[in-house]
C-alpha atoms as a PDB file:
ATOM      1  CA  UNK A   1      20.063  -2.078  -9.733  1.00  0.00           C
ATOM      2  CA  UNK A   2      21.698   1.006  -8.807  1.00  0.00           C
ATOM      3  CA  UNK A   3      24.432   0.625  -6.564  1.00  0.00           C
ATOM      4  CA  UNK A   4      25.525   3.410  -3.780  1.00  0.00           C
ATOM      5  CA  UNK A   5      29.122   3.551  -2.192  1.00  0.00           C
ATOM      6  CA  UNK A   6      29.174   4.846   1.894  1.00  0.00           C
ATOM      7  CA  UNK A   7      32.610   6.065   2.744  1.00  0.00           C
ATOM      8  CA  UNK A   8      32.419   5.521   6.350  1.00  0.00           C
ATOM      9  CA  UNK A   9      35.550   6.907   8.522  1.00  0.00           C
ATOM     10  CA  UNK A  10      36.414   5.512  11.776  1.00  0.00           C
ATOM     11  CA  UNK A  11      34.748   8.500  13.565  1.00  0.00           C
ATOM     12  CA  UNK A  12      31.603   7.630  11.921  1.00  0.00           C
ATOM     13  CA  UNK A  13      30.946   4.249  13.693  1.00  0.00           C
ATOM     14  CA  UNK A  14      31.519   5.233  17.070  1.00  0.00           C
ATOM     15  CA  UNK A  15      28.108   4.258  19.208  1.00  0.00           C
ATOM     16  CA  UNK A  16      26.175   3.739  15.945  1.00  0.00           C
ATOM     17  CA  UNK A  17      24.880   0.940  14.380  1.00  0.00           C
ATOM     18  CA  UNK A  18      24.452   0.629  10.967  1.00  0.00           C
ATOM     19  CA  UNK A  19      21.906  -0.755   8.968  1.00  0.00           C
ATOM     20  CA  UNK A  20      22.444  -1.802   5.096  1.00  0.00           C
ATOM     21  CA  UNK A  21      19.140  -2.385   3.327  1.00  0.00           C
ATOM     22  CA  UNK A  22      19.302  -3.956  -0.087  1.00  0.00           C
ATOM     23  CA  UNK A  23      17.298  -2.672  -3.364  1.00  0.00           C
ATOM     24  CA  UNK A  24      14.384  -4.683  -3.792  1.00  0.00           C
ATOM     25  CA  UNK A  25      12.996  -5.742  -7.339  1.00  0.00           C
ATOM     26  CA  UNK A  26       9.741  -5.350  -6.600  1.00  0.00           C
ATOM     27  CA  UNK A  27       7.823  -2.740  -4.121  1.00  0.00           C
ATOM     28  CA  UNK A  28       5.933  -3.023  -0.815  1.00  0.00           C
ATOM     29  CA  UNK A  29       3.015  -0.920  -0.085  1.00  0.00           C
ATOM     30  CA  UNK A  30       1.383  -0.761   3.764  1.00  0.00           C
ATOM     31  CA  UNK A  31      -1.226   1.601   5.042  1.00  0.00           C
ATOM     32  CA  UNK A  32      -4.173   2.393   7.117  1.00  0.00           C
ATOM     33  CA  UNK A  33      -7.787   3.016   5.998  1.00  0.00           C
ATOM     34  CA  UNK A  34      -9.839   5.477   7.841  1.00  0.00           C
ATOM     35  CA  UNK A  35     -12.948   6.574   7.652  1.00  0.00           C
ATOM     36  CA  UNK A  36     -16.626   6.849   9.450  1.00  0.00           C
ATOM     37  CA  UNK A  37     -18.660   3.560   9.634  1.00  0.00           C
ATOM     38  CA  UNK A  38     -15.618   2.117   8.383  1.00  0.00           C
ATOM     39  CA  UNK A  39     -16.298  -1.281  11.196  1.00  0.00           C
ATOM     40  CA  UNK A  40     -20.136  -1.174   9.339  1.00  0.00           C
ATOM     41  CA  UNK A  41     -19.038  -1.485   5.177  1.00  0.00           C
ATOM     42  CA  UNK A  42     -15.180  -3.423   6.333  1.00  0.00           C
ATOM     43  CA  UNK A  43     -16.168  -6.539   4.486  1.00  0.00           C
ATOM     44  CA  UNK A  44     -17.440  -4.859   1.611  1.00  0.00           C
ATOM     45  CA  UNK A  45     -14.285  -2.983   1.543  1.00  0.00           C
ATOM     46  CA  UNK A  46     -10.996  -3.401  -0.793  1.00  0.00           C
ATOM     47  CA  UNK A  47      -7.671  -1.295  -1.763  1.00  0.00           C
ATOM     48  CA  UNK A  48      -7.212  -1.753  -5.031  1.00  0.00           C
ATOM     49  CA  UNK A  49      -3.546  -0.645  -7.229  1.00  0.00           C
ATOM     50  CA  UNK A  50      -3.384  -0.098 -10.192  1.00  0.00           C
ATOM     51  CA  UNK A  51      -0.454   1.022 -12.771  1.00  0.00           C
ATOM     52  CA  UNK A  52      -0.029   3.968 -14.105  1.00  0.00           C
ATOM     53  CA  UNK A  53       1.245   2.871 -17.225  1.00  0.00           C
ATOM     54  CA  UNK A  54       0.026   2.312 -20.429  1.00  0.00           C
ATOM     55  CA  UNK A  55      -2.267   0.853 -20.898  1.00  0.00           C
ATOM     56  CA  UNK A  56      -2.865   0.767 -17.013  1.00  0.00           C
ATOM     57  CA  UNK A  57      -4.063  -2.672 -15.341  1.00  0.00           C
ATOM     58  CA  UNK A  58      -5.670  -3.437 -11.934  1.00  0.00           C
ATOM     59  CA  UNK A  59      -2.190  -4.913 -10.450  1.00  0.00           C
ATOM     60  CA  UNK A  60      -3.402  -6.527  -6.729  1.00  0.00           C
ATOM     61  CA  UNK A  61      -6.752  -6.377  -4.715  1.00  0.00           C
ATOM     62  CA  UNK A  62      -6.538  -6.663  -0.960  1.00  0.00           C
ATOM     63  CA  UNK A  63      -9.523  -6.925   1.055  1.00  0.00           C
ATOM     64  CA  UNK A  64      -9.403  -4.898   4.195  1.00  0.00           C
ATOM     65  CA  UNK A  65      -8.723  -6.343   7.319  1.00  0.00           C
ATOM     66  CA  UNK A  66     -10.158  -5.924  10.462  1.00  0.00           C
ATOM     67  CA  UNK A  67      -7.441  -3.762  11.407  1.00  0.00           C
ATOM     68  CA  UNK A  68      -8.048  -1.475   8.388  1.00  0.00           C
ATOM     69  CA  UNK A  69      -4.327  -1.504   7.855  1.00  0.00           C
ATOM     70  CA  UNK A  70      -3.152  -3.771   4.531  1.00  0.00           C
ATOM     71  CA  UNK A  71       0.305  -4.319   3.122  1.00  0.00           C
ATOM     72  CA  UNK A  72       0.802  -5.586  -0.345  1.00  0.00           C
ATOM     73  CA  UNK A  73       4.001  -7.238  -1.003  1.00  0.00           C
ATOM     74  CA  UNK A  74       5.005  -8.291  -4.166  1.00  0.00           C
ATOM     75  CA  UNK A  75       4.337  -5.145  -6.616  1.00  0.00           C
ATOM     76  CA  UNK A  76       6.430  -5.298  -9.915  1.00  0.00           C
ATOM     77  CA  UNK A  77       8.684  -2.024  -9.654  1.00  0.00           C
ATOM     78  CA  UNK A  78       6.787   1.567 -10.945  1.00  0.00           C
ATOM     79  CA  UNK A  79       4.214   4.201 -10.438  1.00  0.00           C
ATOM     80  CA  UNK A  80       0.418   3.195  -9.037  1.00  0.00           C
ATOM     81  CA  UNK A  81      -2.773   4.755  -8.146  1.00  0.00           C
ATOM     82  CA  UNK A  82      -4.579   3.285  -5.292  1.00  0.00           C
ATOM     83  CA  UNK A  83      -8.161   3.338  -4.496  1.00  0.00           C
ATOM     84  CA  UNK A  84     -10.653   1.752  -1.685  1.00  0.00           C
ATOM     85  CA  UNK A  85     -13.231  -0.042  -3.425  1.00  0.00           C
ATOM     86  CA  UNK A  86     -17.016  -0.632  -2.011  1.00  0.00           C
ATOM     87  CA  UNK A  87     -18.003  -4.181  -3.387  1.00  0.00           C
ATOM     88  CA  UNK A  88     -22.015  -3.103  -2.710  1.00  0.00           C
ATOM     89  CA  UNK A  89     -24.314  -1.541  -5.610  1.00  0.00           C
ATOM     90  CA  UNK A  90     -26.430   1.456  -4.028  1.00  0.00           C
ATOM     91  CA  UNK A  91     -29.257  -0.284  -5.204  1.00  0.00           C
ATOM     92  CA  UNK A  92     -27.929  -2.950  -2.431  1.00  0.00           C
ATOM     93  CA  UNK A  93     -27.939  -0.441   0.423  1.00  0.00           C
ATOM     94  CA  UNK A  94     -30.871   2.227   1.584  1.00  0.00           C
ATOM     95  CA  UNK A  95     -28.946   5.580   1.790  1.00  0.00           C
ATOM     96  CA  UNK A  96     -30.617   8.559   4.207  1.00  0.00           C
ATOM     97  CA  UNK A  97     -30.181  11.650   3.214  1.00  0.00           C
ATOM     98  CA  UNK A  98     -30.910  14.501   5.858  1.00  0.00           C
END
């Protein structure tokens, strides 16, 4: 854990507040999907992250909520990739192409 000193003078803390946030061991990810037709294919829809080291491994799955926003909490510290899944084979699902 790296730790950071704040010389703070008197001056400083006049009408501010401060806020001291800890280093975490692990990593929290939030975000929003979006997307066209996204309320049609939602349940067949997941964010997937994966490591990038090596050898890289699928880390956490999240379905995606209704709200098409996720947060992950939990992530062992490092570098990922993300990517939104579609749980249905084309074969499932008549595509129209114009």
């Amino acid at each position: 854990m790296n730790i950071v000193f704040l010389q703070v003078k008197s001056n400083d803390i006049r009408g501010i507040d401060f806020i001291v946030f800890e280093e975490l061991p692990t990593t929290i990810v939030t975000g929003v999907v979006e997307g066209l037709q996204l309320e049609k294919w939602q349940q067949n829809l997941r964010v997937e992250f994966v490591t990038l080291s090596e050898p890289s491994r699928v880390e956490r799955t999240v379905t995606l909520p209704l709200s098409h926003f996720f947060e992950v909490q939990g992530l062992p510290k490092g570098k990922y990739t993300t990517q939104l899944l579609f749980d249905l084979s084309e074969k499932t699902i008549y595509f129209r192409y114009n």
